[in-house]
C-alpha atoms as a PDB file:
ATOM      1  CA  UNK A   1       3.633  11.889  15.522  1.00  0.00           C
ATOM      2  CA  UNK A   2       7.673  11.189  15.880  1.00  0.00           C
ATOM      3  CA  UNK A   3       8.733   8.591  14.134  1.00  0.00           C
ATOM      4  CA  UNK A   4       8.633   6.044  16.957  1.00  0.00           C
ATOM      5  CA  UNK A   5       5.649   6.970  17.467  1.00  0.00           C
ATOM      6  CA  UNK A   6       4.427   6.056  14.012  1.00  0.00           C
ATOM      7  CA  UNK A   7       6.428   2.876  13.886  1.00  0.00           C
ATOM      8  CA  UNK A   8       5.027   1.593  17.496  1.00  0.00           C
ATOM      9  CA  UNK A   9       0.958   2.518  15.624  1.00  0.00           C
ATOM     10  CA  UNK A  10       1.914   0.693  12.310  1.00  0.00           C
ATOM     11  CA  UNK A  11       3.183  -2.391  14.639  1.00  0.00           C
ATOM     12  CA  UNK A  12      -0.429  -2.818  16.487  1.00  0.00           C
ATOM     13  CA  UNK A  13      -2.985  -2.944  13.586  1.00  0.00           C
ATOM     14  CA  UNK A  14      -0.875  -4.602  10.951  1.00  0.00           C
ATOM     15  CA  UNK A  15      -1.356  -8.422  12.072  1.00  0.00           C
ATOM     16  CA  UNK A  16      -4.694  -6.858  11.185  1.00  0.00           C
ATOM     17  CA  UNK A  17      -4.205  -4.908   7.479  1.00  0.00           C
ATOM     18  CA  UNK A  18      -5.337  -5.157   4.273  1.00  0.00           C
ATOM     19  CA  UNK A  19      -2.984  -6.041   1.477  1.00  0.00           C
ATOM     20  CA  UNK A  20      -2.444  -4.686  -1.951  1.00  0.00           C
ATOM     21  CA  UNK A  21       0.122  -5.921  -4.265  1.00  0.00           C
ATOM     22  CA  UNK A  22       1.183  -4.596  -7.871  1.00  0.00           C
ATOM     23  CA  UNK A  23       3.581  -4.862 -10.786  1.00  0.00           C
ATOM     24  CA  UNK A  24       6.797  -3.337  -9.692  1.00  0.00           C
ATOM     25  CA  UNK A  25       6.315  -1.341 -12.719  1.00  0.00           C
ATOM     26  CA  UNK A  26       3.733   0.653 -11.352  1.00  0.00           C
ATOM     27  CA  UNK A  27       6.006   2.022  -8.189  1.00  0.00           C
ATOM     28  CA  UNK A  28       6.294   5.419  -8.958  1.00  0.00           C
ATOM     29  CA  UNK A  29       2.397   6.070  -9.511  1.00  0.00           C
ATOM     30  CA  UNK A  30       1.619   3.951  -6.152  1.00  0.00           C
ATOM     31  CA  UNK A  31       4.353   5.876  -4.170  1.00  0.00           C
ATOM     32  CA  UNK A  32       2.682   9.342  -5.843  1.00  0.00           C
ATOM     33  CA  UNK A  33      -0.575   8.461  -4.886  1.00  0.00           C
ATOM     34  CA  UNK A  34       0.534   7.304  -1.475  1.00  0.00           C
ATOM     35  CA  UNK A  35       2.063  10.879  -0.488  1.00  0.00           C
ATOM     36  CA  UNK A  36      -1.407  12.026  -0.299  1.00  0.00           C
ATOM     37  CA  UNK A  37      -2.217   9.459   2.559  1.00  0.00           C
ATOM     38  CA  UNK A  38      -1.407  10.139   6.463  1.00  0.00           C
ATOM     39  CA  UNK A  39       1.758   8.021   7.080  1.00  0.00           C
ATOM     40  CA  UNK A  40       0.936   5.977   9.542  1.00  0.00           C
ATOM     41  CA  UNK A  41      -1.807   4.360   7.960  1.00  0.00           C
ATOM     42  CA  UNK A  42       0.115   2.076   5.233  1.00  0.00           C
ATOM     43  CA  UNK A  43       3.268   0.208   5.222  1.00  0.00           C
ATOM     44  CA  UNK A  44       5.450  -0.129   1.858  1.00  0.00           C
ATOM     45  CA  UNK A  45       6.846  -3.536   1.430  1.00  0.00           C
ATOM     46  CA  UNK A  46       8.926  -4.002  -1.684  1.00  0.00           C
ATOM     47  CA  UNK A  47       9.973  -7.113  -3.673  1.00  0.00           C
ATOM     48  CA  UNK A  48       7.272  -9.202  -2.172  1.00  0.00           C
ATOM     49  CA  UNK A  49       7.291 -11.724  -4.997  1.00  0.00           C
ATOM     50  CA  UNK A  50       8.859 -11.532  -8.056  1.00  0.00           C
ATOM     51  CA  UNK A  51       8.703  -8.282  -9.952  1.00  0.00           C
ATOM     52  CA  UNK A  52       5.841  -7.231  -7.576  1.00  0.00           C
ATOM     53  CA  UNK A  53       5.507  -4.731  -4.420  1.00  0.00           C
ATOM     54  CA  UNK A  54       2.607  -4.813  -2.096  1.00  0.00           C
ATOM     55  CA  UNK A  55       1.102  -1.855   0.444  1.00  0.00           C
ATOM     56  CA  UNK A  56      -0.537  -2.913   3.345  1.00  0.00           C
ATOM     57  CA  UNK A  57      -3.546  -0.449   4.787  1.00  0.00           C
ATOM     58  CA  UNK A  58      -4.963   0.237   8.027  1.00  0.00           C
ATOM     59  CA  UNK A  59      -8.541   0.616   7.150  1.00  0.00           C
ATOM     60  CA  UNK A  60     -10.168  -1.163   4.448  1.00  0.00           C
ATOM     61  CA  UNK A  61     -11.278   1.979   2.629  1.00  0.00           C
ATOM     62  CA  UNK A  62      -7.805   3.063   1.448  1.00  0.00           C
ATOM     63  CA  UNK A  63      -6.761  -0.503  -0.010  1.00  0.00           C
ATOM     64  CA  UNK A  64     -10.169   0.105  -1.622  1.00  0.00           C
ATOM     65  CA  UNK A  65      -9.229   3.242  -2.754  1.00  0.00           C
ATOM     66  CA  UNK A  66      -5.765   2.087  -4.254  1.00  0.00           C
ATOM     67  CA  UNK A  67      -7.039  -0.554  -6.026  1.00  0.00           C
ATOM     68  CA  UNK A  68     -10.014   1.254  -7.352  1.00  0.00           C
ATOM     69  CA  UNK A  69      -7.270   4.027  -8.411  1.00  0.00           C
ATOM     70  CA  UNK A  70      -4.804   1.649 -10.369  1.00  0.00           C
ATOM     71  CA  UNK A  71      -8.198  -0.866 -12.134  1.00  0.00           C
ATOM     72  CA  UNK A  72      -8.463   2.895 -13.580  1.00  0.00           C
ATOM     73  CA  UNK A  73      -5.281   4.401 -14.535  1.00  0.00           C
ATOM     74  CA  UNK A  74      -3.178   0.859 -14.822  1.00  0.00           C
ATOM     75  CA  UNK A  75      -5.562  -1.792 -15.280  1.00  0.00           C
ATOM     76  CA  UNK A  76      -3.108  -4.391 -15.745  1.00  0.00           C
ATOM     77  CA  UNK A  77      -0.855  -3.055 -12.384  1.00  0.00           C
ATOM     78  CA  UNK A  78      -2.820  -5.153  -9.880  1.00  0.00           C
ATOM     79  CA  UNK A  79      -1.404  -8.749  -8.696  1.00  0.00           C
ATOM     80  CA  UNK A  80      -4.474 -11.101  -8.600  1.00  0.00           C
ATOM     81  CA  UNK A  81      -4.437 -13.348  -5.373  1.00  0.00           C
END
């Protein structure tokens, strides 16, 4: 996919995605884990509150998968709602 490409996919299911937001702190393990995921399946939004970033998925199953990765490695790294 060109970028455009990606950009005009990202802008039709994300009215519809699934939101994940963290302790800034945890940024470099998020973007890490991340890199193994297709790029046009999340969106990286920084600074959505204070000290905190959020990720918003596609598909249900990666949010899943994030959070389900940092209640393991960084318990303390996910924002409650």
């Amino acid at each position: 996919m060109t970028p455009i490409e990606i950009f005009e996919y990202k802008m039709k299911w994300k009215p519809k995605g699934h939101i994940v937001s963290f302790h800034s702190d945890w940024e470099y393990d998020v973007k890490s884990w991340l890199k193994r995921k297709e790029k046009h399946t999340w969106i990286w939004n920084e600074y959505t509150d204070v000290y905190e970033h959020s990720v918003l998925f596609e598909s249900v199953e990666d949010k899943d998968a994030l959070i389900s990765f940092l209640e393991h490695a960084h318990p303390r790294a996910i924002t409650p709602p």
